[in-house]
Protein backbone atom coordinates (compact mmCIF):
# COMPACT_ATOMS: atom_id res chain seq x y z
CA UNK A 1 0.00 0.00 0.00
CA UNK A 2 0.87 3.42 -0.90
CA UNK A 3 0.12 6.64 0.23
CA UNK A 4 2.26 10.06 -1.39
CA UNK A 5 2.71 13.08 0.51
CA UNK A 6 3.35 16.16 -0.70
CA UNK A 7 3.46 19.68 0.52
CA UNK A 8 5.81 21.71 2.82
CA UNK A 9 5.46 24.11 5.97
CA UNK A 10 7.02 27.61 6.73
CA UNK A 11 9.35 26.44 9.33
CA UNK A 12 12.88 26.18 7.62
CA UNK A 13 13.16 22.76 8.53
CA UNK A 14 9.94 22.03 6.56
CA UNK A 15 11.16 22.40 2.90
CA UNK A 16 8.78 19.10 2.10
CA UNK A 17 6.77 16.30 3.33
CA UNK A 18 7.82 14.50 6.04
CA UNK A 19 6.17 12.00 7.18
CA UNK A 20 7.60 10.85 10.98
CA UNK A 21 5.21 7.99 12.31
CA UNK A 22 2.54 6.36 11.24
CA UNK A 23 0.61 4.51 14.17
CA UNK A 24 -2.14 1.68 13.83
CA UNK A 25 -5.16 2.37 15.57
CA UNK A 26 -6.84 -0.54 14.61
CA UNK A 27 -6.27 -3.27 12.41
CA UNK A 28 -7.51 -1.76 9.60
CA UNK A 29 -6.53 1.92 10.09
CA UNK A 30 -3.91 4.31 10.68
CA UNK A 31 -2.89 7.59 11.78
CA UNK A 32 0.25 9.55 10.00
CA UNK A 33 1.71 12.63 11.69
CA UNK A 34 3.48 14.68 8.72
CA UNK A 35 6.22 16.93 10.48
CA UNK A 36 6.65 19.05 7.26
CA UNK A 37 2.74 19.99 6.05
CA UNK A 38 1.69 20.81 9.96
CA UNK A 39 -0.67 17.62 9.10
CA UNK A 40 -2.12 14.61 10.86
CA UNK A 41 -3.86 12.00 8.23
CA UNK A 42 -6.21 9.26 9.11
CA UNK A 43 -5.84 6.06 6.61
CA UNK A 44 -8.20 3.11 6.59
CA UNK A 45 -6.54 0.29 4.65
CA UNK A 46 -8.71 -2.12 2.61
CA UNK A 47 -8.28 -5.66 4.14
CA UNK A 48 -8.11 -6.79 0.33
CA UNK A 49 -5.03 -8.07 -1.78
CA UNK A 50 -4.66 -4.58 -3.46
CA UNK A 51 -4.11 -3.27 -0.11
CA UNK A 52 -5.80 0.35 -0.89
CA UNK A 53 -5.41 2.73 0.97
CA UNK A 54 -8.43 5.47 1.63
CA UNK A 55 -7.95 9.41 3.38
CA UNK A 56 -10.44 9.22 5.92
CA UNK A 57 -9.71 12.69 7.90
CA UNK A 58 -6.93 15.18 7.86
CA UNK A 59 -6.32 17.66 10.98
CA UNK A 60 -4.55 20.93 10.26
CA UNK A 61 -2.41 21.90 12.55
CA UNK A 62 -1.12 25.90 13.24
CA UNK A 63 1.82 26.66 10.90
CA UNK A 64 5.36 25.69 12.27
CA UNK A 65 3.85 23.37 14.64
CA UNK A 66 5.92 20.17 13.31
CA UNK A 67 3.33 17.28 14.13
CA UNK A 68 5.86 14.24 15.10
CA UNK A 69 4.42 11.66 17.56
CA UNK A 70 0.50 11.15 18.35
CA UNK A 71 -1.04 8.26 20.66
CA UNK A 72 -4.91 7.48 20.68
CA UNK A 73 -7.18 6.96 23.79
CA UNK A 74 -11.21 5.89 23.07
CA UNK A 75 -12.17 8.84 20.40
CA UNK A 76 -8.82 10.88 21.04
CA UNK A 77 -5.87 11.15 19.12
CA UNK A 78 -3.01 13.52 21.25
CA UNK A 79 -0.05 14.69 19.17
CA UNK A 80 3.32 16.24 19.80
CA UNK A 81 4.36 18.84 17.67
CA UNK A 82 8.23 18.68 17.52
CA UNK A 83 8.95 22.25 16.38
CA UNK A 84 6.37 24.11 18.52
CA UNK A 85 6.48 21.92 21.46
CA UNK A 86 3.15 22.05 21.79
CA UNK A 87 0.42 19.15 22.68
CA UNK A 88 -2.45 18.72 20.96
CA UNK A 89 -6.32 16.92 21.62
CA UNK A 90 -7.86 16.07 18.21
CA UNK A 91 -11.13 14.62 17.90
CA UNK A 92 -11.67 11.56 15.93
CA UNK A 93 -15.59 11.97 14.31
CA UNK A 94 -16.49 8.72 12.30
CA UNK A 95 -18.32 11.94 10.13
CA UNK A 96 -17.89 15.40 9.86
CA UNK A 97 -15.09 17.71 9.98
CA UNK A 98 -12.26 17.03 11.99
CA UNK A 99 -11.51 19.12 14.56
CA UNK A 100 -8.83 20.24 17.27
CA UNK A 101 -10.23 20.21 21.03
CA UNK A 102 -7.80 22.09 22.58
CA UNK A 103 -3.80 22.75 22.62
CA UNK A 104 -0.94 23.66 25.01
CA UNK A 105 2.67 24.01 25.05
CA UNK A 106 4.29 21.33 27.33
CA UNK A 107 7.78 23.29 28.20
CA UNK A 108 8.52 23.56 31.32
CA UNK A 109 8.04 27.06 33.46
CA UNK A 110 11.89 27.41 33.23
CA UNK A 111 12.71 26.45 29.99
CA UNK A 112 14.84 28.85 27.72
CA UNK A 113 16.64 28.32 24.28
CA UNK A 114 16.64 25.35 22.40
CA UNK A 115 14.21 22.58 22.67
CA UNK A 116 12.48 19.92 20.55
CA UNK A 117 9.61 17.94 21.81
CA UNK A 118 10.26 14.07 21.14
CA UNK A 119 7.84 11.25 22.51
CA UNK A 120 4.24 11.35 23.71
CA UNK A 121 2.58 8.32 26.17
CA UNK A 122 -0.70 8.44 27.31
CA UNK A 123 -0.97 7.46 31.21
CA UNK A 124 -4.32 5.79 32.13
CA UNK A 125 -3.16 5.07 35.76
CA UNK A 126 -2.89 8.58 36.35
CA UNK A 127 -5.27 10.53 33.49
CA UNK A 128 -2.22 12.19 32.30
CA UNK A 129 -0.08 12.86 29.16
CA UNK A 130 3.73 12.35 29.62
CA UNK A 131 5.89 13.88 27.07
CA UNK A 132 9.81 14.43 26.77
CA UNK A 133 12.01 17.16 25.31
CA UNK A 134 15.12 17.22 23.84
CA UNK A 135 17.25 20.36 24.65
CA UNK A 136 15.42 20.97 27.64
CA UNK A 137 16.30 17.34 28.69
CA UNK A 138 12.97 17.04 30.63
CA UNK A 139 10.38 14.81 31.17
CA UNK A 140 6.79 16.39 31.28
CA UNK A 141 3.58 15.06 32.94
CA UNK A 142 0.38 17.08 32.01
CA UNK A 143 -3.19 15.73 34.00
CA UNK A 144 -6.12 15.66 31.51
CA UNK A 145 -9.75 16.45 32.55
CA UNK A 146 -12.31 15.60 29.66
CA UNK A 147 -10.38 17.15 26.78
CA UNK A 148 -8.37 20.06 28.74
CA UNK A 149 -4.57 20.17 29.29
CA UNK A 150 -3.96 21.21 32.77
CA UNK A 151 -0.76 23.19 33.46
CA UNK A 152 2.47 20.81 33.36
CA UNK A 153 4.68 19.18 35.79
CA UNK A 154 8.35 18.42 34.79
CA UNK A 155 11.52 17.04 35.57
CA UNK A 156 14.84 17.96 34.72
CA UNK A 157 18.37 15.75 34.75
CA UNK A 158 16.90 12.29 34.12
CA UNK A 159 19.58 12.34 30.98
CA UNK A 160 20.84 14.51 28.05
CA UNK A 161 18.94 14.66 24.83
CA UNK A 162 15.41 11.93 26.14
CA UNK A 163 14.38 10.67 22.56
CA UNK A 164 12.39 8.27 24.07
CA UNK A 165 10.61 6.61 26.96
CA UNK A 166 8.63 4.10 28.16
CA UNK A 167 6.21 3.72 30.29
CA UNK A 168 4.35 0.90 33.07
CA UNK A 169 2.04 0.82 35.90
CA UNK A 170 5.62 0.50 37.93
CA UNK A 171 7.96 1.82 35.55
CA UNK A 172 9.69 4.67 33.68
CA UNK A 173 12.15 3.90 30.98
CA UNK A 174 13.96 7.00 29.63
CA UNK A 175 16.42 6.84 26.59
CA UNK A 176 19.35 9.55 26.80
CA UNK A 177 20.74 9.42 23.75
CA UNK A 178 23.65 11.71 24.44
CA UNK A 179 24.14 10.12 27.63
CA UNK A 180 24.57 6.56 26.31
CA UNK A 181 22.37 6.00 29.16
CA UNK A 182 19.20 4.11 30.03
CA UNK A 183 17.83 5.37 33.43
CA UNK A 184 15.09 2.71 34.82
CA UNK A 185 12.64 4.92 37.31
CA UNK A 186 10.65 3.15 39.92
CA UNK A 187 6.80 5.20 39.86
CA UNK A 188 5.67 6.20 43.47
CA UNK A 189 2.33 5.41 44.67
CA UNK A 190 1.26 8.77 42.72
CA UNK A 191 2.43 7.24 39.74
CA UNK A 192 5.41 10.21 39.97
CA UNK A 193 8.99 9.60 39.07
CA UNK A 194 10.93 8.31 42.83
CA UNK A 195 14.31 9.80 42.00
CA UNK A 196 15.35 7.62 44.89
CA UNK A 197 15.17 4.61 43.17
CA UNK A 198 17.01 5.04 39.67
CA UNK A 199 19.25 2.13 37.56
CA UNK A 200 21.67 3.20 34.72
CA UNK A 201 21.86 0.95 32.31
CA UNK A 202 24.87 2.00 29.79
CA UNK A 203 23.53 1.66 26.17
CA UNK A 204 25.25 3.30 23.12
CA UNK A 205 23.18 6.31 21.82
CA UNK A 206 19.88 5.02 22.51
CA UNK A 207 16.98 5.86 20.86
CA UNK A 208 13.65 3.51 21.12
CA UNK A 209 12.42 1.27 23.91
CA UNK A 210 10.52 -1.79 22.40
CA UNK A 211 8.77 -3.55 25.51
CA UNK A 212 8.27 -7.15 25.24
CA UNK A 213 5.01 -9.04 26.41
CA UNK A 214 6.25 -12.31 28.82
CA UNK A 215 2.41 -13.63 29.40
CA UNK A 216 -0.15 -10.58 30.64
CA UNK A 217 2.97 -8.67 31.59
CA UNK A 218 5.10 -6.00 29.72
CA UNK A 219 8.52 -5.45 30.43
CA UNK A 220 11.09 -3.74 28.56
């Protein structure tokens, strides 16, 4: 199956189409983020031979945004946008136009110069978004009620340059690419980070935790 992308954005680093992730929502369907049209796309895929692909829905996001990493929860698709660091709550209509619920940027009150948002993980345990940044080397938890973003809480020198993370009902797994280091985070009873209780695994430049199902259990 093929789908072509075309278009650009106004940031500088959006000269064309770039698509960054494409994530199955269910077996038949998929959602692409396109960093370099400010676009999120909704696929369904024919469960033929031909494999055709069908647009089903396309979000607009603001210009410069940089849409890089989305997850989905019931009728809710939440995105990352890399260049403006910003989260955002799209709704997924089975009709009708689609539409964007609500928005905020996920730096952290301190933050100043460089930064680029990297992963997104929705948190049932704790009706929250996480999110990490790269240049701000954080890691950012922001509570959700119905479809608002409620102000951010991060955390700063869990590892330089976090492309990605993991995480379980016990567990944070943080990839510091720059640090060769994978830091292993035991959650508190709040489901918050207990800096008291941190492993370091060292691991060349890493850059994606894949956790493995052993039984009903994940571990990574």
């Amino acid at each position: 199956a093929a789908a072509q992308a075309l278009g650009r954005g106004r940031h500088p680093r959006q000269t064309a189409a770039h698509v960054h992730s494409a994530t199955f929502l269910k077996d038949h369907q998929f959602a692409v983020c396109d960093l370099g049209t400010d676009e999120v796309l909704l696929y369904d895929l024919a469960p033929n031979r031909s494999l055709q692909v069908t647009l089903r829905q396309c979000w607009t996001l603001p210009a410069g945004s940089g849409p890089r990493h989305l997850v989905a929860s019931s009728e809710r698709l939440y995105v990352i946008a890399e260049l403006s660091n910003t989260v955002f709550v799209l709704a997924n209509p089975l009709s009708g136009q689609p539409t964007i619920l609500s928005s905020l940027c996920c730096l952290p009150d301190t933050a100043g110069g460089f930064s680029e948002a990297a992963e997104i993980h929705f948190d049932p345990q704790a009706s929250a978004l996480w999110v990490s940044h790269r240049g701000q080397d954080a890691l950012v938890q922001i509570p959700l009620l119905e479809d608002r973003l409620l102000p951010p809480r991060a955390w700063t020198d869990l590892g330089a340059h976090p492309r990605h993370f993991w995480l379980s009902h016990e567990t944070l797994v943080i990839a510091a690419k720059d640090d060769d280091v994978v830091r292993v985070i035991r959650r508190d009873a709040q489901g918050l980070p207990d800096l008291q209780s941190v492993q370091r695994l060292s691991i060349p430049s890493p850059v994606f935790i894949l956790p493995l199902r052993h039984g009903d259990r994940e571990t990574s």
